[in-house]
PDB file of N, CA and C in Angstrom:
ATOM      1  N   UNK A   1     115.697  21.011  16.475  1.00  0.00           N
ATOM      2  CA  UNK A   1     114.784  20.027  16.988  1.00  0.00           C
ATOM      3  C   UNK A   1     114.513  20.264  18.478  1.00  0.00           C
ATOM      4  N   UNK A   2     115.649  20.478  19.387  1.00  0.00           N
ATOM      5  CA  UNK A   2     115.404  20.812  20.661  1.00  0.00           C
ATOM      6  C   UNK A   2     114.423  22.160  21.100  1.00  0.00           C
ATOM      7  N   UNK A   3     114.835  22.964  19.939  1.00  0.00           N
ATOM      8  CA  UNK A   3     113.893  24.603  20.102  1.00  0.00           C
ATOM      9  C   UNK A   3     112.045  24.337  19.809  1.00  0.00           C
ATOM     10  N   UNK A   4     112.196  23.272  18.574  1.00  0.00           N
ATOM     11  CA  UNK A   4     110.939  23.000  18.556  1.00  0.00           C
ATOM     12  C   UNK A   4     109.807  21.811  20.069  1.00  0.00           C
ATOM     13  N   UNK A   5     110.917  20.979  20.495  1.00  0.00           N
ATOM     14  CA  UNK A   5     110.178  20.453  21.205  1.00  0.00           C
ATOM     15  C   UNK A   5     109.946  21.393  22.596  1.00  0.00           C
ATOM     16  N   UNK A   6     111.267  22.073  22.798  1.00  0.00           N
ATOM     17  CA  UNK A   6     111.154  23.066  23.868  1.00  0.00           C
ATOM     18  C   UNK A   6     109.535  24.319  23.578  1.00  0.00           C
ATOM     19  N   UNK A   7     109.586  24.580  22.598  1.00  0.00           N
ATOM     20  CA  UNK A   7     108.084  25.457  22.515  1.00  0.00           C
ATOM     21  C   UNK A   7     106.960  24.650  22.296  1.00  0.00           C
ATOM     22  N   UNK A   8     106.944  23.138  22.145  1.00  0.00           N
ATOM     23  CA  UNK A   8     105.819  22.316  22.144  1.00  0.00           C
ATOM     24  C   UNK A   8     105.102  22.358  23.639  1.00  0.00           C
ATOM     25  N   UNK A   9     106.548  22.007  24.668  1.00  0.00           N
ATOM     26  CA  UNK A   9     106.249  21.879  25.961  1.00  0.00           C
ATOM     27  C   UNK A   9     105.736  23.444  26.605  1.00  0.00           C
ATOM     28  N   UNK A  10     106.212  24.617  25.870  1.00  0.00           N
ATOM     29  CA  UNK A  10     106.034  25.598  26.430  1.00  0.00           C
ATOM     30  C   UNK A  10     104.541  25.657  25.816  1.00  0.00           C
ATOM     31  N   UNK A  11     103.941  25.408  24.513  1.00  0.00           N
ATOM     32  CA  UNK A  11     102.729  25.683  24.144  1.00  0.00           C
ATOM     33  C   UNK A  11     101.712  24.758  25.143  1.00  0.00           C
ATOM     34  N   UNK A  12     102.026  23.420  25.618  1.00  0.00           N
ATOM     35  CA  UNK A  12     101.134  22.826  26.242  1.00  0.00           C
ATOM     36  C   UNK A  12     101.125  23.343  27.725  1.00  0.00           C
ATOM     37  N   UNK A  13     102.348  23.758  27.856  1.00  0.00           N
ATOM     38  CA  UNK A  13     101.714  24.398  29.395  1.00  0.00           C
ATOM     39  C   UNK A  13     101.311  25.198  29.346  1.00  0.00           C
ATOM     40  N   UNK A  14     101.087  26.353  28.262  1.00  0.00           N
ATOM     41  CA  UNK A  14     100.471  27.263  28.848  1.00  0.00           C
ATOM     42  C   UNK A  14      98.787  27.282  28.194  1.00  0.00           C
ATOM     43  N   UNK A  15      98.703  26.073  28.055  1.00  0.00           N
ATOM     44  CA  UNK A  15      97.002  25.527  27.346  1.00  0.00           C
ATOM     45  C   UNK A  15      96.738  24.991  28.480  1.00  0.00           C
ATOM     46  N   UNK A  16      98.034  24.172  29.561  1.00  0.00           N
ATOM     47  CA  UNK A  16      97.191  23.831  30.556  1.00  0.00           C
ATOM     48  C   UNK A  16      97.000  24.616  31.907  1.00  0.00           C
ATOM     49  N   UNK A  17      97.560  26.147  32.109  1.00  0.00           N
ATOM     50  CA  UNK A  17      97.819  26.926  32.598  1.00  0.00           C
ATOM     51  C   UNK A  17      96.184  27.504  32.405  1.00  0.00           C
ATOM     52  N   UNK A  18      96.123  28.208  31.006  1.00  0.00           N
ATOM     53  CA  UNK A  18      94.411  28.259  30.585  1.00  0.00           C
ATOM     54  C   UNK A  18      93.289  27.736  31.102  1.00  0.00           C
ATOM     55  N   UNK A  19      93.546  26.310  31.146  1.00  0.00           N
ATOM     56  CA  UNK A  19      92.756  25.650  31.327  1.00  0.00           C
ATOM     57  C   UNK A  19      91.999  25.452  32.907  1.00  0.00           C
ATOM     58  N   UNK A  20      93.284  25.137  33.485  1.00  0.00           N
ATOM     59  CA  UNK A  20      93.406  25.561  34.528  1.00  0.00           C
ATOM     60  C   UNK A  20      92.862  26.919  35.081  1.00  0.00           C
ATOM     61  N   UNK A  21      93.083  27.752  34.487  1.00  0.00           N
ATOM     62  CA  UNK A  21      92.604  29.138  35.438  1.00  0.00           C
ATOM     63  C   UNK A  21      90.739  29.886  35.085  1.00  0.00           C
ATOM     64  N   UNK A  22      90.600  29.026  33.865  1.00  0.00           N
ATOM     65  CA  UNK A  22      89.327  29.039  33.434  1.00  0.00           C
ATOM     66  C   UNK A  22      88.148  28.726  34.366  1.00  0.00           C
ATOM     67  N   UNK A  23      88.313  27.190  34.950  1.00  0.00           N
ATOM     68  CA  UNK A  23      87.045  27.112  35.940  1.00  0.00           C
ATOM     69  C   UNK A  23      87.429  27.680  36.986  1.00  0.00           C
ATOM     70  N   UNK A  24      88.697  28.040  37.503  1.00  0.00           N
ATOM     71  CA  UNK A  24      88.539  29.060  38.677  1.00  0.00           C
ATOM     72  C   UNK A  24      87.841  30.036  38.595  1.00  0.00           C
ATOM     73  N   UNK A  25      88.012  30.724  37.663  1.00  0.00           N
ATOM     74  CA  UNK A  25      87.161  32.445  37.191  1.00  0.00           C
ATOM     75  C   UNK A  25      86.276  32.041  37.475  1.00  0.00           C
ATOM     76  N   UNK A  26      85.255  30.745  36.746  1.00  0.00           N
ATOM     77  CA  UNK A  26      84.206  30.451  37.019  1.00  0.00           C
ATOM     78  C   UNK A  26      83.771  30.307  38.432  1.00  0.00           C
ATOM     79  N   UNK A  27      84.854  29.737  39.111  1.00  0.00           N
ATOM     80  CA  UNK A  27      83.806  29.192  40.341  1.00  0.00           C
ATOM     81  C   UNK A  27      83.583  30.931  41.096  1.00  0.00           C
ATOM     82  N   UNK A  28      85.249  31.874  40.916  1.00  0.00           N
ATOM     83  CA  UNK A  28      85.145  32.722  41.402  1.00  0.00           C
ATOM     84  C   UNK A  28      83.701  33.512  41.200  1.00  0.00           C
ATOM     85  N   UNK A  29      83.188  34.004  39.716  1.00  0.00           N
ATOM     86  CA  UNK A  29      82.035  34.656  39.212  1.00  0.00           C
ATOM     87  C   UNK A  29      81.372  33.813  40.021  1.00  0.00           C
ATOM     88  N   UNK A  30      80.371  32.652  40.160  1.00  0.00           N
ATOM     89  CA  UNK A  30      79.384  31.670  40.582  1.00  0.00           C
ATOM     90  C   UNK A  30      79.826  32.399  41.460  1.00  0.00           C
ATOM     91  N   UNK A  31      80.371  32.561  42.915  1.00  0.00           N
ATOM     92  CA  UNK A  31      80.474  32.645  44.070  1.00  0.00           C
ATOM     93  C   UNK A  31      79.806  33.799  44.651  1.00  0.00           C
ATOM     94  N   UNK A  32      80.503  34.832  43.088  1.00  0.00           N
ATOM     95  CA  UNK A  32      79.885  36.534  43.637  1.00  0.00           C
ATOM     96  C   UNK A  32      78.272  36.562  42.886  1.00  0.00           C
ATOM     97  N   UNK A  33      77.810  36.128  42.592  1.00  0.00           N
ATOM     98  CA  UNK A  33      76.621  35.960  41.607  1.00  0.00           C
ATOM     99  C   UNK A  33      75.832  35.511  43.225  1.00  0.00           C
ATOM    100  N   UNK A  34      76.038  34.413  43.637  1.00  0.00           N
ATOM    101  CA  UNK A  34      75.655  33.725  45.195  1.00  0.00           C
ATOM    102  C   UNK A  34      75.673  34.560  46.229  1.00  0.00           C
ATOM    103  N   UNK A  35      76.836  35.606  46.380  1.00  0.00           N
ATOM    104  CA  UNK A  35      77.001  36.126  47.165  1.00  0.00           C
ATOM    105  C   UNK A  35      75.710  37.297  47.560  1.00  0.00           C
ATOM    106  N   UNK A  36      75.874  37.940  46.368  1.00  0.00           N
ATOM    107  CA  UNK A  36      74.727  38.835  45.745  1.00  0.00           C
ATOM    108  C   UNK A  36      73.465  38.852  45.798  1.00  0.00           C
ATOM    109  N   UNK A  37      73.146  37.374  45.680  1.00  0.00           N
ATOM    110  CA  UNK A  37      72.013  36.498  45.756  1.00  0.00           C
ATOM    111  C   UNK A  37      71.480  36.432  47.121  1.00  0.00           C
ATOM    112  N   UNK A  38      72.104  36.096  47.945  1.00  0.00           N
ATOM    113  CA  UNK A  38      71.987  35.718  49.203  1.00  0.00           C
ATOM    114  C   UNK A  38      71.875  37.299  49.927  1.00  0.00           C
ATOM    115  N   UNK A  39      72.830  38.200  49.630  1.00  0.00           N
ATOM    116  CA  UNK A  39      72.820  39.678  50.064  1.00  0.00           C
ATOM    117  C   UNK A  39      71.478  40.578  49.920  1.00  0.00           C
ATOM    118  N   UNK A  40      70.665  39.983  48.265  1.00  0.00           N
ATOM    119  CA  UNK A  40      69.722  40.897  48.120  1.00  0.00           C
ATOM    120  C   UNK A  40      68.145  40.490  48.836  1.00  0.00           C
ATOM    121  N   UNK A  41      68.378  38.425  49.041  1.00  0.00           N
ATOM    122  CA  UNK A  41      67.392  37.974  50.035  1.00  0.00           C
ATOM    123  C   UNK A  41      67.648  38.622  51.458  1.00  0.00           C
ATOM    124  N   UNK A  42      68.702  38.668  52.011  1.00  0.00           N
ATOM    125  CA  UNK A  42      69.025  39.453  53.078  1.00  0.00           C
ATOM    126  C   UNK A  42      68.393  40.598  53.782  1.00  0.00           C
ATOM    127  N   UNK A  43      68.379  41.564  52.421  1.00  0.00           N
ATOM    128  CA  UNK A  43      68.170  43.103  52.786  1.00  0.00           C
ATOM    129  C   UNK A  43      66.364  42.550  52.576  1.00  0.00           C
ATOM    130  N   UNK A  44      65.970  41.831  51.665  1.00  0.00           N
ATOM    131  CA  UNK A  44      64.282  41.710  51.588  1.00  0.00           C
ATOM    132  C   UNK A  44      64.061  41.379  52.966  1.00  0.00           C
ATOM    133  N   UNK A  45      64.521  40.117  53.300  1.00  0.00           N
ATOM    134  CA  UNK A  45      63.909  39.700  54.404  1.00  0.00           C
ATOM    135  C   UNK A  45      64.052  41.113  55.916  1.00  0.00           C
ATOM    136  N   UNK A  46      65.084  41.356  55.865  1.00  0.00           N
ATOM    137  CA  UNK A  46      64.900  42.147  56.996  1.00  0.00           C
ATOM    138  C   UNK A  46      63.867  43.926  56.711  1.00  0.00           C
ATOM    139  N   UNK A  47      63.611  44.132  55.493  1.00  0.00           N
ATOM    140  CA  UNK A  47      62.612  45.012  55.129  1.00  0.00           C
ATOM    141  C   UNK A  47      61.766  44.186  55.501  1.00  0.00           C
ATOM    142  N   UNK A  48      61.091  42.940  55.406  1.00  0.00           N
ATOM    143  CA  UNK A  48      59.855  42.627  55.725  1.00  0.00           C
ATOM    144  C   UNK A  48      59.479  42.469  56.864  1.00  0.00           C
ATOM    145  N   UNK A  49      60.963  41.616  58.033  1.00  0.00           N
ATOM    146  CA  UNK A  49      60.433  41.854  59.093  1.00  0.00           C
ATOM    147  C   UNK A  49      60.375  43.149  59.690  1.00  0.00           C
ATOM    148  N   UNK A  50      60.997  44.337  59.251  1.00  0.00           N
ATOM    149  CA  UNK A  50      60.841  45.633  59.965  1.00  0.00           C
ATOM    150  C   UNK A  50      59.606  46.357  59.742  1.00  0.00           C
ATOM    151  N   UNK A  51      58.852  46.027  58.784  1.00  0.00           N
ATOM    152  CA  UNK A  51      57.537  46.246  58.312  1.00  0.00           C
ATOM    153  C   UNK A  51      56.477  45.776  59.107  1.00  0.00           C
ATOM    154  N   UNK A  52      56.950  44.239  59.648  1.00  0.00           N
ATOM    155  CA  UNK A  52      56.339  43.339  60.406  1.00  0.00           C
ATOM    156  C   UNK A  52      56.039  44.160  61.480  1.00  0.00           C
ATOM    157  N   UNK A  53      57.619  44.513  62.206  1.00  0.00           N
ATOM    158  CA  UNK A  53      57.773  45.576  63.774  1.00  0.00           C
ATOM    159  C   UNK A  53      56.557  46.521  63.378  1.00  0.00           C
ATOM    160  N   UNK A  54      56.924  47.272  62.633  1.00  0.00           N
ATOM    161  CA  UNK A  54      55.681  48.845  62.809  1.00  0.00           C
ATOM    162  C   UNK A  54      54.769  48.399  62.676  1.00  0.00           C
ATOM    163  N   UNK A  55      53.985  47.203  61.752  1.00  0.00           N
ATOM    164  CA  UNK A  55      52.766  46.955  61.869  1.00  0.00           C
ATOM    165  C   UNK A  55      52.169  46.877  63.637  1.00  0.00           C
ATOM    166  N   UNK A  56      53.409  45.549  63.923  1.00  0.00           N
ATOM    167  CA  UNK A  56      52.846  45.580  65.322  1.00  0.00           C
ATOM    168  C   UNK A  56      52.830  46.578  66.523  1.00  0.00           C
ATOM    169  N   UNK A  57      54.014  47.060  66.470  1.00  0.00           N
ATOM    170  CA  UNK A  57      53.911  48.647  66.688  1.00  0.00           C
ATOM    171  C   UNK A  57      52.543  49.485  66.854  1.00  0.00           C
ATOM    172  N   UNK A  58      52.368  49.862  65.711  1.00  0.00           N
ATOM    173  CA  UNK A  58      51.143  50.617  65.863  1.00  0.00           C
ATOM    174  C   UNK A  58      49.761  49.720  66.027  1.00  0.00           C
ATOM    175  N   UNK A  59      49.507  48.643  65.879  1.00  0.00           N
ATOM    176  CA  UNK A  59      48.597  47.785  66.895  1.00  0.00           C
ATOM    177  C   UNK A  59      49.019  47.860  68.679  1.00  0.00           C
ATOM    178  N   UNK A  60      49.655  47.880  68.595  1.00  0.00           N
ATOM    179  CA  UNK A  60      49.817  48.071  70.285  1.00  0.00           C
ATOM    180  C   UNK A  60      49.656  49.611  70.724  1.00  0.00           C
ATOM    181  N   UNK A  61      49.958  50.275  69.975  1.00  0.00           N
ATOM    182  CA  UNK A  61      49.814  51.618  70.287  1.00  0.00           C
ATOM    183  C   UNK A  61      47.909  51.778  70.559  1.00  0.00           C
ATOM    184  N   UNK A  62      47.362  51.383  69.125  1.00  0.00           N
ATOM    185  CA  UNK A  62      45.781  51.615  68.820  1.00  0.00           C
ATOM    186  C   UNK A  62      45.248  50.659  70.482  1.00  0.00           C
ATOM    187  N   UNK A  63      45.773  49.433  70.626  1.00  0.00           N
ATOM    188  CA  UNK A  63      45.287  48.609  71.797  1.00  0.00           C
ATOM    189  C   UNK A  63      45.050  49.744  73.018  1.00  0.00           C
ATOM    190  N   UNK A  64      46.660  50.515  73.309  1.00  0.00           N
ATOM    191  CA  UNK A  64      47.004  51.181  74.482  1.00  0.00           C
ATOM    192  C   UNK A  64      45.802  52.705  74.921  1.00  0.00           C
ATOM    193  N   UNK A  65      45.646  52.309  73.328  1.00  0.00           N
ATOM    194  CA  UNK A  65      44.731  54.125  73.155  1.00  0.00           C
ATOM    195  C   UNK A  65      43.119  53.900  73.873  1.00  0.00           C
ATOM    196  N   UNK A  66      42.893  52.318  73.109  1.00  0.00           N
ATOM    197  CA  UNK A  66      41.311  51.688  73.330  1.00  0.00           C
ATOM    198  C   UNK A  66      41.469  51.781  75.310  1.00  0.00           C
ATOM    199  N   UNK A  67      42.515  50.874  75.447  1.00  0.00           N
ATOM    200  CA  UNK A  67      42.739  50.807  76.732  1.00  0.00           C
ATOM    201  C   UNK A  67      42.567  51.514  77.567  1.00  0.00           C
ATOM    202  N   UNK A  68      43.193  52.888  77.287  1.00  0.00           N
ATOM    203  CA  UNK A  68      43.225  54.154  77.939  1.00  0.00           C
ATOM    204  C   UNK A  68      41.994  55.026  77.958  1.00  0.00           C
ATOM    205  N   UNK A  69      41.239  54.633  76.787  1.00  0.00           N
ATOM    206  CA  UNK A  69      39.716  55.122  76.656  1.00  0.00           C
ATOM    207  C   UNK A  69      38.860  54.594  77.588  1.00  0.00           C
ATOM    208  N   UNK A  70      39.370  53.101  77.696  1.00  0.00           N
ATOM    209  CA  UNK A  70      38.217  52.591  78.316  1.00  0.00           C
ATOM    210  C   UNK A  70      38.089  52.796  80.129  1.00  0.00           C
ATOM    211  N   UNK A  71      39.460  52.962  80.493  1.00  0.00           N
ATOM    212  CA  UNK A  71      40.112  53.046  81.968  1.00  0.00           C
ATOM    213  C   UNK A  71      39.565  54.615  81.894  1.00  0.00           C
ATOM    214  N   UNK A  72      39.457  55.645  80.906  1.00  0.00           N
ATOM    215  CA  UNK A  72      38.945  57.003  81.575  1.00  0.00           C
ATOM    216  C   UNK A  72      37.684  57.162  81.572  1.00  0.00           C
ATOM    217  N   UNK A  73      36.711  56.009  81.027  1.00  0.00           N
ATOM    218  CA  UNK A  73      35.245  55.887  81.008  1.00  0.00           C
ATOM    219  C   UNK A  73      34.599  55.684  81.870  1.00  0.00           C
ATOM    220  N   UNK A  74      35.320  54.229  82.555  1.00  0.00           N
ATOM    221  CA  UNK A  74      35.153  53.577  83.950  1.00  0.00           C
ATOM    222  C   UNK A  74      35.523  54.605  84.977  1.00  0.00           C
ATOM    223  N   UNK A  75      36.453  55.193  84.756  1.00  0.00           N
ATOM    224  CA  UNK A  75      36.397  56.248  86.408  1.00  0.00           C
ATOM    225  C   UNK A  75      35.762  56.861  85.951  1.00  0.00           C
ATOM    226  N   UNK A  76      34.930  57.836  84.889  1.00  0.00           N
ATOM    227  CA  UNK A  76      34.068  58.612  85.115  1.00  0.00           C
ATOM    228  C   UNK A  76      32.443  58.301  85.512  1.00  0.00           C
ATOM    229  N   UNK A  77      32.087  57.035  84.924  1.00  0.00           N
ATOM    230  CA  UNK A  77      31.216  56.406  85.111  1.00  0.00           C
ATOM    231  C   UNK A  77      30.410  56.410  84.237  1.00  0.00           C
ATOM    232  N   UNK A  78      31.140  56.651  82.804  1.00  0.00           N
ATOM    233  CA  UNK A  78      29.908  56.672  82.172  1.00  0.00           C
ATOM    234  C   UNK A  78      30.364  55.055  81.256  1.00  0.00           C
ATOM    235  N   UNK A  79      30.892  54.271  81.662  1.00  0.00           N
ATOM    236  CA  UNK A  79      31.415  53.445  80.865  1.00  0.00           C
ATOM    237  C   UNK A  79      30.316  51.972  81.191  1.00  0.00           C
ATOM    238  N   UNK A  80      29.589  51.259  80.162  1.00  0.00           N
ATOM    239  CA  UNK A  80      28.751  50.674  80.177  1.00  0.00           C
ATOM    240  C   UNK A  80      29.608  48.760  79.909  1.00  0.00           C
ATOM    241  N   UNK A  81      29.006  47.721  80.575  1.00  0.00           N
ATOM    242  CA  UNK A  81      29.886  46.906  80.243  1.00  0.00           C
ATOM    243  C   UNK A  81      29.428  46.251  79.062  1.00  0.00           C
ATOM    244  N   UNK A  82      28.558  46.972  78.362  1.00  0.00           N
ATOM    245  CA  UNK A  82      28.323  46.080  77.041  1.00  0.00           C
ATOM    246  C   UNK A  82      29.209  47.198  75.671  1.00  0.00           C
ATOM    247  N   UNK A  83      29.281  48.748  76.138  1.00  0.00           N
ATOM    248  CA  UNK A  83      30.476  48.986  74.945  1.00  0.00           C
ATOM    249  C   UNK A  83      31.964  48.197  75.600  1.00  0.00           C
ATOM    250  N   UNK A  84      32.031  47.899  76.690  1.00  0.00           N
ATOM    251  CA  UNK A  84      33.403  47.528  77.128  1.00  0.00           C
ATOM    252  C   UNK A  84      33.577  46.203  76.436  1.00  0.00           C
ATOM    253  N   UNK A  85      32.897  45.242  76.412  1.00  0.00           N
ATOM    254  CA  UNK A  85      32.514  43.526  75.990  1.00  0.00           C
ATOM    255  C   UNK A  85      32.707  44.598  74.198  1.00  0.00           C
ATOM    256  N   UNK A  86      31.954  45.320  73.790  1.00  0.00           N
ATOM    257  CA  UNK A  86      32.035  45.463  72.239  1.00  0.00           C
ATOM    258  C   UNK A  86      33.765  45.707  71.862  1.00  0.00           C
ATOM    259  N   UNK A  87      34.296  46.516  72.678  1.00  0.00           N
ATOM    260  CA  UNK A  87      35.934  47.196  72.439  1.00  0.00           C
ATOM    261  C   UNK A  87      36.491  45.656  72.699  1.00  0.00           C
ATOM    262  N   UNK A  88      36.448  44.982  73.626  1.00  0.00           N
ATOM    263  CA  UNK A  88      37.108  43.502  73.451  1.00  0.00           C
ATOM    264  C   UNK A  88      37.001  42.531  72.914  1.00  0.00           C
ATOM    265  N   UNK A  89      35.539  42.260  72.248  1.00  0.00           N
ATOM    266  CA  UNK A  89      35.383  41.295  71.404  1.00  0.00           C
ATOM    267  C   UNK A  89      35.350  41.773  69.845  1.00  0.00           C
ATOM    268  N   UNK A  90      36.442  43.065  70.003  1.00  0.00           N
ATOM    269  CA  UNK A  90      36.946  43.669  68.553  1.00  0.00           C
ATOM    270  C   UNK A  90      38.335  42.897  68.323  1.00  0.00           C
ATOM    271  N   UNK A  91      38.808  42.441  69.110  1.00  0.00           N
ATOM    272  CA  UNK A  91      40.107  42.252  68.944  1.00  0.00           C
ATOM    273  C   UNK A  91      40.194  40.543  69.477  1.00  0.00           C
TER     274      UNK A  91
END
């Protein structure tokens, strides 16, 4: 009688041992699932803003080029202020 109640108590603890370690796994999985989640918005977002950079990047470059066109027009003199008004009211 003692052997049987002794493996009753041993069967319920280790159902509540189970039980117990069950929603941990869970929360553990949920956590890396989140983790992952959050890691792969991560890497998007910073691809988009680096996409963002070179866009603007090479707008400032094209600006610097117009710029530089227009500053070697004017010292030569052939630079008129109505293409100059056209190159600025491009942008």
């Amino acid at each position: 009688m003692a052997r049987q109640m002794k493996a009753a108590r041993e069967k319920r603890a280790q159902i509540l041992e189970a039980d117990g370690s069950r929603p941990s796994e869970i929360l553990r999985a949920d956590g890396g699932k989140q983790a992952a989640v959050l890691e792969a918005e991560g890497r998007k977002e910073a691809a988009f803003r680096d996409a963002e950079a070179r866009e603007r990047l090479a707008e400032a470059h094209t600006i610097q080029k117009v710029s530089d066109a227009i500053a070697i027009a004017i010292a030569n003199g052939s630079a008129s202020v109505q293409s100059i008004n056209y190159f600025v009211a491009q942008k």
